[in-house]
PDB file of N, CA and C in Angstrom:
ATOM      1  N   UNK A   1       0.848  -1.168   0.000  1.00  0.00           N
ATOM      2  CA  UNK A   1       0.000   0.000   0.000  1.00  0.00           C
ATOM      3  C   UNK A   1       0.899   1.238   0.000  1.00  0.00           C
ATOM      4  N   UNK A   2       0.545   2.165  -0.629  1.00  0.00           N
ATOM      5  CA  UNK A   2       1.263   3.523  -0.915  1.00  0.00           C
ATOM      6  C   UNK A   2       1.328   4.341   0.427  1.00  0.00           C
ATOM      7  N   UNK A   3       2.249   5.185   0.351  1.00  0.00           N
ATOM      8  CA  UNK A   3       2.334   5.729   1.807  1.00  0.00           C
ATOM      9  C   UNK A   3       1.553   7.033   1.350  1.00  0.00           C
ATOM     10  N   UNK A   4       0.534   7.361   2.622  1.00  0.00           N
ATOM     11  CA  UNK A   4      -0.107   8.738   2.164  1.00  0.00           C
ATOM     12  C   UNK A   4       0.479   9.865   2.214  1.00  0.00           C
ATOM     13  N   UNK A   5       0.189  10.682   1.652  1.00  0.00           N
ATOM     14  CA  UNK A   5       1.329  11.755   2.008  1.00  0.00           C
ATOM     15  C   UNK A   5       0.178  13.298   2.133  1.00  0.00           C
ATOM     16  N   UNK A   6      -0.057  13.960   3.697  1.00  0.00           N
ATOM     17  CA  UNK A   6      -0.430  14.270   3.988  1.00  0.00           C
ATOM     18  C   UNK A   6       0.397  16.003   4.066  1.00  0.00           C
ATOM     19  N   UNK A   7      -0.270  17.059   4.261  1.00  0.00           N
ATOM     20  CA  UNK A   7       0.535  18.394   4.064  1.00  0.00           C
ATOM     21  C   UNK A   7       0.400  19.843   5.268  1.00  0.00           C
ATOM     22  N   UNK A   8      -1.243  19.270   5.543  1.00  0.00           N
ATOM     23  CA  UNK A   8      -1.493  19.846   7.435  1.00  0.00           C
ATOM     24  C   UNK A   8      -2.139  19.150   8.543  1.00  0.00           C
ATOM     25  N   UNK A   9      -2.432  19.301   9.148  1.00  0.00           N
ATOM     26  CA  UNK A   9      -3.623  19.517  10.118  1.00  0.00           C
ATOM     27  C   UNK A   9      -4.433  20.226  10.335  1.00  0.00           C
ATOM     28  N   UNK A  10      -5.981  20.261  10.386  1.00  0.00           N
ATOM     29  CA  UNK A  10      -6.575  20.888  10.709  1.00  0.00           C
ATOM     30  C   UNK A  10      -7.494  20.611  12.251  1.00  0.00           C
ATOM     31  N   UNK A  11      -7.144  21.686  12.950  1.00  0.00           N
ATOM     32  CA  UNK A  11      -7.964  21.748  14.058  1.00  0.00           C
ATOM     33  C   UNK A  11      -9.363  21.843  14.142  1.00  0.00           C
ATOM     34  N   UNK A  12     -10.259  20.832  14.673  1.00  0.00           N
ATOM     35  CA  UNK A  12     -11.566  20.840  15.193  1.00  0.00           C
ATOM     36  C   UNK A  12     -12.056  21.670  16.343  1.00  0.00           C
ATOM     37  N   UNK A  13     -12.773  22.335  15.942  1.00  0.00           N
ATOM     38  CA  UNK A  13     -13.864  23.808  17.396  1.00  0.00           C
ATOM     39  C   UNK A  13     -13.199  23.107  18.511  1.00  0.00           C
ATOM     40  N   UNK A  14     -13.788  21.512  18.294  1.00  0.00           N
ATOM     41  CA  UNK A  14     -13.340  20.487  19.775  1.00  0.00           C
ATOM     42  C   UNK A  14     -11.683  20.664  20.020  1.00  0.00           C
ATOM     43  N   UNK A  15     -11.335  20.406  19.111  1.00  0.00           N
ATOM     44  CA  UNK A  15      -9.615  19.692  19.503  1.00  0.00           C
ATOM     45  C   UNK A  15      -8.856  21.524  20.050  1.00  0.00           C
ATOM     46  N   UNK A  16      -9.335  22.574  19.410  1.00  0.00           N
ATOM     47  CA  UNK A  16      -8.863  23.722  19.755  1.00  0.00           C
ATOM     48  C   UNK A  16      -9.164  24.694  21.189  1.00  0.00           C
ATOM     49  N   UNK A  17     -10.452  23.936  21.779  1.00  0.00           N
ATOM     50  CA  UNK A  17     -11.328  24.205  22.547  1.00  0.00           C
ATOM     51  C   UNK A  17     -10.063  22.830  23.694  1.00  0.00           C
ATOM     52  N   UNK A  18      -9.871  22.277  23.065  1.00  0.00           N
ATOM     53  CA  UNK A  18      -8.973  21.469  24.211  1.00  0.00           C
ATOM     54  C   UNK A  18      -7.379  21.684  24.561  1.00  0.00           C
ATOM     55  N   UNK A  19      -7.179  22.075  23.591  1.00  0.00           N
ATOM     56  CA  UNK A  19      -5.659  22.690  23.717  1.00  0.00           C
ATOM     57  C   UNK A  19      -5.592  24.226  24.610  1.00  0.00           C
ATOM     58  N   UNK A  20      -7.038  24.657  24.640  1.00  0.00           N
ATOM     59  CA  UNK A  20      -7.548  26.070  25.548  1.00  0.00           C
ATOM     60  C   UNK A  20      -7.362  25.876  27.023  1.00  0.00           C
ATOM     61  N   UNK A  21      -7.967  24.563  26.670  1.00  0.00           N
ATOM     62  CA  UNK A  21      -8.788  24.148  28.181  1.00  0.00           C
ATOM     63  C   UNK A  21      -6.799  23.408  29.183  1.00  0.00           C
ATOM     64  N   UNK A  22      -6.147  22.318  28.384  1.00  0.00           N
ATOM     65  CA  UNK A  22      -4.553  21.864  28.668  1.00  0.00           C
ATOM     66  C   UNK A  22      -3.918  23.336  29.045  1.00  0.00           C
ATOM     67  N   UNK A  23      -3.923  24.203  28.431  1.00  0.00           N
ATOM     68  CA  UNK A  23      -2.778  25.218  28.364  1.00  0.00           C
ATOM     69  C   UNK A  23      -3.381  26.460  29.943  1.00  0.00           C
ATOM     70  N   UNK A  24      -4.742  26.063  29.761  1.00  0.00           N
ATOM     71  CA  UNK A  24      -5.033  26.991  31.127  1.00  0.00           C
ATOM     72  C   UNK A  24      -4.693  25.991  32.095  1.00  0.00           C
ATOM     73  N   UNK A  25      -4.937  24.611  32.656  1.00  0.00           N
ATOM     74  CA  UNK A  25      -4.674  23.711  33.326  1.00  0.00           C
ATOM     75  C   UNK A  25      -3.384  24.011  33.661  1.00  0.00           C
ATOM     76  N   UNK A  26      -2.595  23.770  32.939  1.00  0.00           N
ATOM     77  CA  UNK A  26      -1.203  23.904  33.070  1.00  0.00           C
ATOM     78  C   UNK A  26      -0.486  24.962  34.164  1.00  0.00           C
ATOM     79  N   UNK A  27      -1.045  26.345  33.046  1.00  0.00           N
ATOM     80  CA  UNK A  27      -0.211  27.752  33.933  1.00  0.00           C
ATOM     81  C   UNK A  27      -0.920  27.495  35.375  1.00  0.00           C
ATOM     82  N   UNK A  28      -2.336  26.899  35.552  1.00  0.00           N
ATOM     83  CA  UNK A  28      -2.677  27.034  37.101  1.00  0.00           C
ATOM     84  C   UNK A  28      -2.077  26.458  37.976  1.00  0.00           C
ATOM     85  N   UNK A  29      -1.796  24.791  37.217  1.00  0.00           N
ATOM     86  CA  UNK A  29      -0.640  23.929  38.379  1.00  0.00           C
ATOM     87  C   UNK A  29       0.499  24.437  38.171  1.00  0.00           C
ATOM     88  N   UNK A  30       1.184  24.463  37.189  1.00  0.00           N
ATOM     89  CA  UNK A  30       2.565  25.034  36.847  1.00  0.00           C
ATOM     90  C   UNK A  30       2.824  26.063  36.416  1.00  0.00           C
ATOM     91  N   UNK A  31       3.459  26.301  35.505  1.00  0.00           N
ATOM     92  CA  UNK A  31       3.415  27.720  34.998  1.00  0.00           C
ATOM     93  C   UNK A  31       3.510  28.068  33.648  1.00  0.00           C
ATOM     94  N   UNK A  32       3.734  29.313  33.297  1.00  0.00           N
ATOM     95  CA  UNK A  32       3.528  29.702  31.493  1.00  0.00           C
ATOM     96  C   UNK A  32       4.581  28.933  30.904  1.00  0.00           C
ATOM     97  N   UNK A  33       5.590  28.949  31.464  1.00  0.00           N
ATOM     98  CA  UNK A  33       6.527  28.139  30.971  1.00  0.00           C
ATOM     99  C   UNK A  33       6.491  26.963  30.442  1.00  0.00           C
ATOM    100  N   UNK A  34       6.000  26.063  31.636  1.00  0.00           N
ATOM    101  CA  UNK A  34       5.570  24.654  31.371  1.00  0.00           C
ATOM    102  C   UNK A  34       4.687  24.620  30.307  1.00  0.00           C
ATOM    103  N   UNK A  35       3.112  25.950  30.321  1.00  0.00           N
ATOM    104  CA  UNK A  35       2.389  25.100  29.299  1.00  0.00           C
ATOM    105  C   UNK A  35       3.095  25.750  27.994  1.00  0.00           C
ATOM    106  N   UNK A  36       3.746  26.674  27.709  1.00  0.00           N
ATOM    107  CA  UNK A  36       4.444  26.464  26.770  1.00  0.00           C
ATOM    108  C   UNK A  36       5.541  25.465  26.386  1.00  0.00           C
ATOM    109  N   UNK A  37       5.943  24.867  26.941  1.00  0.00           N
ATOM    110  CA  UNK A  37       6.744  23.596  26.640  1.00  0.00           C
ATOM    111  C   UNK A  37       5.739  22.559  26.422  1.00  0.00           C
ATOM    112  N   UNK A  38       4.533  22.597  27.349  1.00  0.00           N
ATOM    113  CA  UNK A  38       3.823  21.243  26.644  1.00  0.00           C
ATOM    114  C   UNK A  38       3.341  21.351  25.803  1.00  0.00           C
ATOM    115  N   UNK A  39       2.667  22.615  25.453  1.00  0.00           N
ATOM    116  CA  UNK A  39       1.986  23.040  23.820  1.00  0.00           C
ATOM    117  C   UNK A  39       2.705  22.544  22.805  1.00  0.00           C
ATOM    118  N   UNK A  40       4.434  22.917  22.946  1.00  0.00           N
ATOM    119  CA  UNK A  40       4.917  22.970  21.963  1.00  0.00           C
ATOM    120  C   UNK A  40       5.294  21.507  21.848  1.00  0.00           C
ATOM    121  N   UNK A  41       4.975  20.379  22.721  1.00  0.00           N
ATOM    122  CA  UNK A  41       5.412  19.059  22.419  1.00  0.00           C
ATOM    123  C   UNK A  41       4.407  18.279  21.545  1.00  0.00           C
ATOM    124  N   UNK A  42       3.036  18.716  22.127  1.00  0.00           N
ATOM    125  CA  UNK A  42       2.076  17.992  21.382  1.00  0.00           C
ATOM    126  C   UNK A  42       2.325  18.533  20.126  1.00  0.00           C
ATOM    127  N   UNK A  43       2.419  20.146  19.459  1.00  0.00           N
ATOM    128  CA  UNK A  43       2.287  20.242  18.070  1.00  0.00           C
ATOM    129  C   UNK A  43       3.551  20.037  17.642  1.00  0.00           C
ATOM    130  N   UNK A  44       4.654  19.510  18.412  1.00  0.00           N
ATOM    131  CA  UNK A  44       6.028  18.870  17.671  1.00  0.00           C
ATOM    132  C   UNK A  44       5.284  17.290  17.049  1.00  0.00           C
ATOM    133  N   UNK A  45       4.149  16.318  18.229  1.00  0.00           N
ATOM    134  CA  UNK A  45       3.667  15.124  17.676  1.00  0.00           C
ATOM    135  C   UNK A  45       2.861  15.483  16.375  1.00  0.00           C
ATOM    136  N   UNK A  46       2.126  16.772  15.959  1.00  0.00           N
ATOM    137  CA  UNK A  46       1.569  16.813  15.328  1.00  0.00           C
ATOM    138  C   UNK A  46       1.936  16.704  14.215  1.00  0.00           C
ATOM    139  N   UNK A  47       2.898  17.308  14.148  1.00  0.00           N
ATOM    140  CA  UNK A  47       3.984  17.908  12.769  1.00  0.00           C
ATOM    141  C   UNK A  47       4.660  16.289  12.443  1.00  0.00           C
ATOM    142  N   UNK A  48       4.347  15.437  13.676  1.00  0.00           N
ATOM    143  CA  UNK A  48       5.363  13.690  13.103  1.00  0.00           C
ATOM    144  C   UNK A  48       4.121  13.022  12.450  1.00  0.00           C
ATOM    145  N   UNK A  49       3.135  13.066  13.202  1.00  0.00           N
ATOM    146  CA  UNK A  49       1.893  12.760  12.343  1.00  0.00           C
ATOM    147  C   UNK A  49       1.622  12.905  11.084  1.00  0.00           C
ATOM    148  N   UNK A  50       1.874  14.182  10.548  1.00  0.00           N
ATOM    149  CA  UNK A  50       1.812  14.535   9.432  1.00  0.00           C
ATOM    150  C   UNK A  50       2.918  13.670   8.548  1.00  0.00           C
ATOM    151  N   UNK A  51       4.045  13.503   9.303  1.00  0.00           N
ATOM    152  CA  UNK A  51       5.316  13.036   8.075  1.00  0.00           C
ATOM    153  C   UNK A  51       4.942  11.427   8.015  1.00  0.00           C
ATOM    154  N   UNK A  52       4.227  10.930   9.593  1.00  0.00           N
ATOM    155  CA  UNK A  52       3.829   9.278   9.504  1.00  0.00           C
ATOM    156  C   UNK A  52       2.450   9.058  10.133  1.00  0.00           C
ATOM    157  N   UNK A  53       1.547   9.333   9.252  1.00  0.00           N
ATOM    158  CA  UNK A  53       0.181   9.656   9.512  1.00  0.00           C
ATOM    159  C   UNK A  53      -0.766   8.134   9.751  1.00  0.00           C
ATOM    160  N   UNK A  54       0.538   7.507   9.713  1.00  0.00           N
ATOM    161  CA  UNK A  54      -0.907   6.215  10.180  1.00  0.00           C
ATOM    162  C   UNK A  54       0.305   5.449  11.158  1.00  0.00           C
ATOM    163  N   UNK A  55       1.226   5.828  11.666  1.00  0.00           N
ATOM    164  CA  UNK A  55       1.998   5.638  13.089  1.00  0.00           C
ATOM    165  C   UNK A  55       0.995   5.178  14.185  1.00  0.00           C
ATOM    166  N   UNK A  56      -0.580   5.578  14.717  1.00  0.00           N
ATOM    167  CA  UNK A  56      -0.965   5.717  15.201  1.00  0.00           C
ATOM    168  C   UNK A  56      -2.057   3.945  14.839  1.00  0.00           C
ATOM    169  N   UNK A  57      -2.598   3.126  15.438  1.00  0.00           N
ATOM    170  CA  UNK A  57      -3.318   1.998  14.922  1.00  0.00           C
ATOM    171  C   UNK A  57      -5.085   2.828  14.461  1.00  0.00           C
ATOM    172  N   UNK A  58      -5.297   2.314  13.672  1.00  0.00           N
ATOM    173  CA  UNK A  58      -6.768   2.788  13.435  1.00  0.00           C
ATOM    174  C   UNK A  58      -7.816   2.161  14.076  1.00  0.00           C
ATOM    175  N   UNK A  59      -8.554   3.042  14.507  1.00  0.00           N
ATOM    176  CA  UNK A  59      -9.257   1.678  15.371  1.00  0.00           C
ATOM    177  C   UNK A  59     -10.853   2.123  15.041  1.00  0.00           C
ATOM    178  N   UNK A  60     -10.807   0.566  14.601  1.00  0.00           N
ATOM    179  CA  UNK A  60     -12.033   0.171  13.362  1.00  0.00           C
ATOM    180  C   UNK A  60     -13.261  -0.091  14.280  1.00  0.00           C
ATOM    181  N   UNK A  61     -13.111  -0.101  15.813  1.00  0.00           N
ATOM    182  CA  UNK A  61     -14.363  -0.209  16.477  1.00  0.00           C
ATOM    183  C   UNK A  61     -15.058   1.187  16.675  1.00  0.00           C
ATOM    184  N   UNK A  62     -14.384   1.910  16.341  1.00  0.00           N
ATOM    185  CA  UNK A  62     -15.349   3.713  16.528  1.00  0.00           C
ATOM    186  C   UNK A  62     -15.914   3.761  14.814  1.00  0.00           C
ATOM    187  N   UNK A  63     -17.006   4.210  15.130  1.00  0.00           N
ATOM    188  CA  UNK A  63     -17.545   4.666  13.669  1.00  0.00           C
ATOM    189  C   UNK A  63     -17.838   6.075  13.787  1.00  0.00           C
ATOM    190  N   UNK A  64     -17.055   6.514  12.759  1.00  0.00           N
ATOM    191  CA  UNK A  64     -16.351   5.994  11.484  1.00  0.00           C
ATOM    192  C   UNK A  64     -14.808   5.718  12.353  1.00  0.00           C
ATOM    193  N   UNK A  65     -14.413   4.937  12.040  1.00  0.00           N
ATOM    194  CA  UNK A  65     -12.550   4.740  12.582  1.00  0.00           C
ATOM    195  C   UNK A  65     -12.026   6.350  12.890  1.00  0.00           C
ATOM    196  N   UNK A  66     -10.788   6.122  13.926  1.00  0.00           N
ATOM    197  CA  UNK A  66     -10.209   7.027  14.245  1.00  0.00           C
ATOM    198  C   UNK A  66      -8.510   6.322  14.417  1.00  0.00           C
ATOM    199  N   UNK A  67      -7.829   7.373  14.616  1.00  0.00           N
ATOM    200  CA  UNK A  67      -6.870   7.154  14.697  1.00  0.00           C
ATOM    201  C   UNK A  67      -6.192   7.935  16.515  1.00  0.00           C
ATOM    202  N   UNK A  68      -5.901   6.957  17.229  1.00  0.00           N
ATOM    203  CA  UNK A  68      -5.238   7.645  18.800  1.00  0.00           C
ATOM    204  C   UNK A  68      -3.382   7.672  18.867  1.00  0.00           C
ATOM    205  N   UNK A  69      -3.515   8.559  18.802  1.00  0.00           N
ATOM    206  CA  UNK A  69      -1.731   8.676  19.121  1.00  0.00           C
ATOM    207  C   UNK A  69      -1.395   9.643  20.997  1.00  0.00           C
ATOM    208  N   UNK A  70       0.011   8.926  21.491  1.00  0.00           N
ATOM    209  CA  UNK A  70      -0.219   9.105  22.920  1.00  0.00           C
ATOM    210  C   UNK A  70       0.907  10.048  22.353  1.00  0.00           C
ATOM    211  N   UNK A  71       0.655  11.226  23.056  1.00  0.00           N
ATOM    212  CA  UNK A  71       1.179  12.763  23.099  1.00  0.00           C
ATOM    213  C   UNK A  71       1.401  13.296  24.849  1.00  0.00           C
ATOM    214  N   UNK A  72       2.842  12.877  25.492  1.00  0.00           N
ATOM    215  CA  UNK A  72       2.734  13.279  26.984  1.00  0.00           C
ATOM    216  C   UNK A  72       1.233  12.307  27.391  1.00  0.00           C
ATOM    217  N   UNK A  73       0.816  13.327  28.645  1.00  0.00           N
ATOM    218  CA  UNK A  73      -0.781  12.423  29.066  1.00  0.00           C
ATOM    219  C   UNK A  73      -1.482  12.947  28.070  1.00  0.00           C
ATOM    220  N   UNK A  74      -1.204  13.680  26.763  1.00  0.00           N
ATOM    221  CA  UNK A  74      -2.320  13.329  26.560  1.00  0.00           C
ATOM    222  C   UNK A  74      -2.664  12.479  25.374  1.00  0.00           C
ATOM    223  N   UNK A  75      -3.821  12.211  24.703  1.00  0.00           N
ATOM    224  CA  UNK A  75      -4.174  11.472  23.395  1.00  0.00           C
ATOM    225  C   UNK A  75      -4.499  12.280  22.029  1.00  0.00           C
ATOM    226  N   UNK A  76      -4.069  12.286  21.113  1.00  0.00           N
ATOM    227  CA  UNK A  76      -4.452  12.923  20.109  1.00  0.00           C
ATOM    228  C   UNK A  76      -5.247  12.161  19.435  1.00  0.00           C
ATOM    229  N   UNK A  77      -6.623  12.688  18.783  1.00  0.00           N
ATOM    230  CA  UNK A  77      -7.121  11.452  18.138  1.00  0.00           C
ATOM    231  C   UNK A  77      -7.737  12.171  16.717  1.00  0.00           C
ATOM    232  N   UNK A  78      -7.258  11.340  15.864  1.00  0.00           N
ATOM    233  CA  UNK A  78      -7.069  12.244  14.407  1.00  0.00           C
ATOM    234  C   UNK A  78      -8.005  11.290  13.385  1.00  0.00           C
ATOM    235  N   UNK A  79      -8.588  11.991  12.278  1.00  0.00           N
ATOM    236  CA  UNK A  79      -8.840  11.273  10.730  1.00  0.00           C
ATOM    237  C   UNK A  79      -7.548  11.542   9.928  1.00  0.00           C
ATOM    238  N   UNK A  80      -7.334  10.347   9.051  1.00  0.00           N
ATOM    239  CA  UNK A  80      -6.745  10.847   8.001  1.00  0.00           C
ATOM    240  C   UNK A  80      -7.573  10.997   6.638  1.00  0.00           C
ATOM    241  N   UNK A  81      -7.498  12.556   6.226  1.00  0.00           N
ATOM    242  CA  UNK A  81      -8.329  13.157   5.041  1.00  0.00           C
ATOM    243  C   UNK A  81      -7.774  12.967   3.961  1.00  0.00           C
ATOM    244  N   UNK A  82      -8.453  13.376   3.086  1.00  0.00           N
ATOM    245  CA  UNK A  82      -7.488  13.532   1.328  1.00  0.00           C
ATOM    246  C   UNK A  82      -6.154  13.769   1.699  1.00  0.00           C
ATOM    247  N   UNK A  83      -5.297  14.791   1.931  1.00  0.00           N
ATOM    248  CA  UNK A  83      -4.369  15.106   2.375  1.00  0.00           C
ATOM    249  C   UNK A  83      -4.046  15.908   3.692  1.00  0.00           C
ATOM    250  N   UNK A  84      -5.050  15.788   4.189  1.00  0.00           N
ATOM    251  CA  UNK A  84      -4.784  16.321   5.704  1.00  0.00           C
ATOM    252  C   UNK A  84      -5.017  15.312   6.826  1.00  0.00           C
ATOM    253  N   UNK A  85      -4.722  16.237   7.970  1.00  0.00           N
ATOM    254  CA  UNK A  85      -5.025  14.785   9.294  1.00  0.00           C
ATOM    255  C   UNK A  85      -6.079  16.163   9.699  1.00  0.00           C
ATOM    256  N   UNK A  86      -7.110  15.446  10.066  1.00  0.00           N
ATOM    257  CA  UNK A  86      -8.454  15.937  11.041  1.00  0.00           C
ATOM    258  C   UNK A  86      -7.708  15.884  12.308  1.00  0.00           C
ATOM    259  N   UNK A  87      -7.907  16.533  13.164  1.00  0.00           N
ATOM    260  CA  UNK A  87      -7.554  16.640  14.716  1.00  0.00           C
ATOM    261  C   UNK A  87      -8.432  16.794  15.623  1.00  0.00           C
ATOM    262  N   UNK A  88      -9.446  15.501  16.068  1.00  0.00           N
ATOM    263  CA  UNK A  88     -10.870  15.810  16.270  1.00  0.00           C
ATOM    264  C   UNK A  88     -10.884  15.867  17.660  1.00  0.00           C
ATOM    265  N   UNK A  89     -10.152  15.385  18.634  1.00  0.00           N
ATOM    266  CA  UNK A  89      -9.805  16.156  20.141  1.00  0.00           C
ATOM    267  C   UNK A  89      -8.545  15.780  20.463  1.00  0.00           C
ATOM    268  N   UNK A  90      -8.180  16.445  21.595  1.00  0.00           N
ATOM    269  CA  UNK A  90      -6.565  16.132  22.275  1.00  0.00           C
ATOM    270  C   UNK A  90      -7.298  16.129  24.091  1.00  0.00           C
ATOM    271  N   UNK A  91      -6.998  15.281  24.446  1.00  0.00           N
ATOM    272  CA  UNK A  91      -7.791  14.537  25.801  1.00  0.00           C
ATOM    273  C   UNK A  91      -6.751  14.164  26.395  1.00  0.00           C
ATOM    274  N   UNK A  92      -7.262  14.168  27.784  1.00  0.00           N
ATOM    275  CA  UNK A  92      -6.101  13.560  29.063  1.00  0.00           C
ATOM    276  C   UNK A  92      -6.010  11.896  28.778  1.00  0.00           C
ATOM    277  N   UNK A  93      -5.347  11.042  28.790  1.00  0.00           N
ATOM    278  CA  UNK A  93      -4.928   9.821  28.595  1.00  0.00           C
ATOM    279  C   UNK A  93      -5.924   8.870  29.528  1.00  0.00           C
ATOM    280  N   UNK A  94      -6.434   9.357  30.395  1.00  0.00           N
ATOM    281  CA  UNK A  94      -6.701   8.324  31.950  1.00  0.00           C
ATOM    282  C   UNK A  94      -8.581   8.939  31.466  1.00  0.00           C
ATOM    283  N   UNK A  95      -8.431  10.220  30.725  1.00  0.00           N
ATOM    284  CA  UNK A  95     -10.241  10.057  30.158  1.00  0.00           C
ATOM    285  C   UNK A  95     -10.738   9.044  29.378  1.00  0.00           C
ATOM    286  N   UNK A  96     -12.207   8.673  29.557  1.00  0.00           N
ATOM    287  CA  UNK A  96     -13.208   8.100  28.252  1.00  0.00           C
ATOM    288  C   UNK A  96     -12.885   8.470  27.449  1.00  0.00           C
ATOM    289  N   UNK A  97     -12.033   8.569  26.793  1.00  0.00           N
ATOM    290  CA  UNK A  97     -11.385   9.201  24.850  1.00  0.00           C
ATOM    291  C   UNK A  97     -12.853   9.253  24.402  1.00  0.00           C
ATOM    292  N   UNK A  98     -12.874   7.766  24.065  1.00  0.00           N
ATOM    293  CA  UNK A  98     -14.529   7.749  23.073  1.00  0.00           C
ATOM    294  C   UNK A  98     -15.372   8.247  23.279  1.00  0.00           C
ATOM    295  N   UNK A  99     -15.757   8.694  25.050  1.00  0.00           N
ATOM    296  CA  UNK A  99     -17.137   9.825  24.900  1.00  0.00           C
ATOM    297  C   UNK A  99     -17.003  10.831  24.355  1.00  0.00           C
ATOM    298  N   UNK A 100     -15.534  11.225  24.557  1.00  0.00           N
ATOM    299  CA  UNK A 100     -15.367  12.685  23.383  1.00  0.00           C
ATOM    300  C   UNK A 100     -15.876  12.564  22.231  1.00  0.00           C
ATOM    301  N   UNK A 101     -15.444  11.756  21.610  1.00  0.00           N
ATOM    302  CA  UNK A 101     -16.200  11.628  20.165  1.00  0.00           C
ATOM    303  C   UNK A 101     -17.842  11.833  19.773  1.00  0.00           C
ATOM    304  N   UNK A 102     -18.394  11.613  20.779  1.00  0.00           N
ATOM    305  CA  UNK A 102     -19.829  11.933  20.523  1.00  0.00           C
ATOM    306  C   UNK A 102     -20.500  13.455  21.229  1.00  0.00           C
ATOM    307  N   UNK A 103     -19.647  14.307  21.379  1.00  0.00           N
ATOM    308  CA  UNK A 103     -20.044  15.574  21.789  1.00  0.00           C
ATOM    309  C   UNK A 103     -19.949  16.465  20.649  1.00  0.00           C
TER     310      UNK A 103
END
């Protein structure tokens, strides 16, 4: 099978609405610092995603399939599009991932 070759990401209301919600978490326990270092780790995973966009197992029991990749605690959980990766939330690791999906 051909390797896909993908060119961004696009952020979901959800997945951007969660990177809001991580980055305030953060400065409250720790500080600006920290959530700038963790920001910048998850969208360092993002940017590997993109170069190996199915790194992640697909998992054929969510409909429609998704794809979970572990980012620090948290989970990234992506489509792969025509040429983009969907970024449909970024969730704490120890959450229901899958109830996210239905909000």
């Amino acid at each position: 099978m051909p390797k896909r070759t993908v060119t961004e990401y696009r952020l979901t209301p959800a997945a951007l609405s969660d990177l809001d919600a991580i980055w305030d978490y953060t400065v409250r326990m720790w500080s600006v610092g920290q959530a700038e270092t963790y920001i910048r780790a998850i969208a360092s995973d993002m940017s590997l995603l993109l170069r190996h966009p199915e790194i992640a197992r697909e998992r054929l029991e969510i409909r429609p399939p998704v794809r979970v990749y572990r980012s620090g605690s948290h989970l990234i959980i992506y489509r792969i599009e025509a040429s983009w990766l969907d970024v449909l939330r970024i969730v704490h690791a120890r959450q229901n991932w899958t109830a996210y999906l239905n909000e």
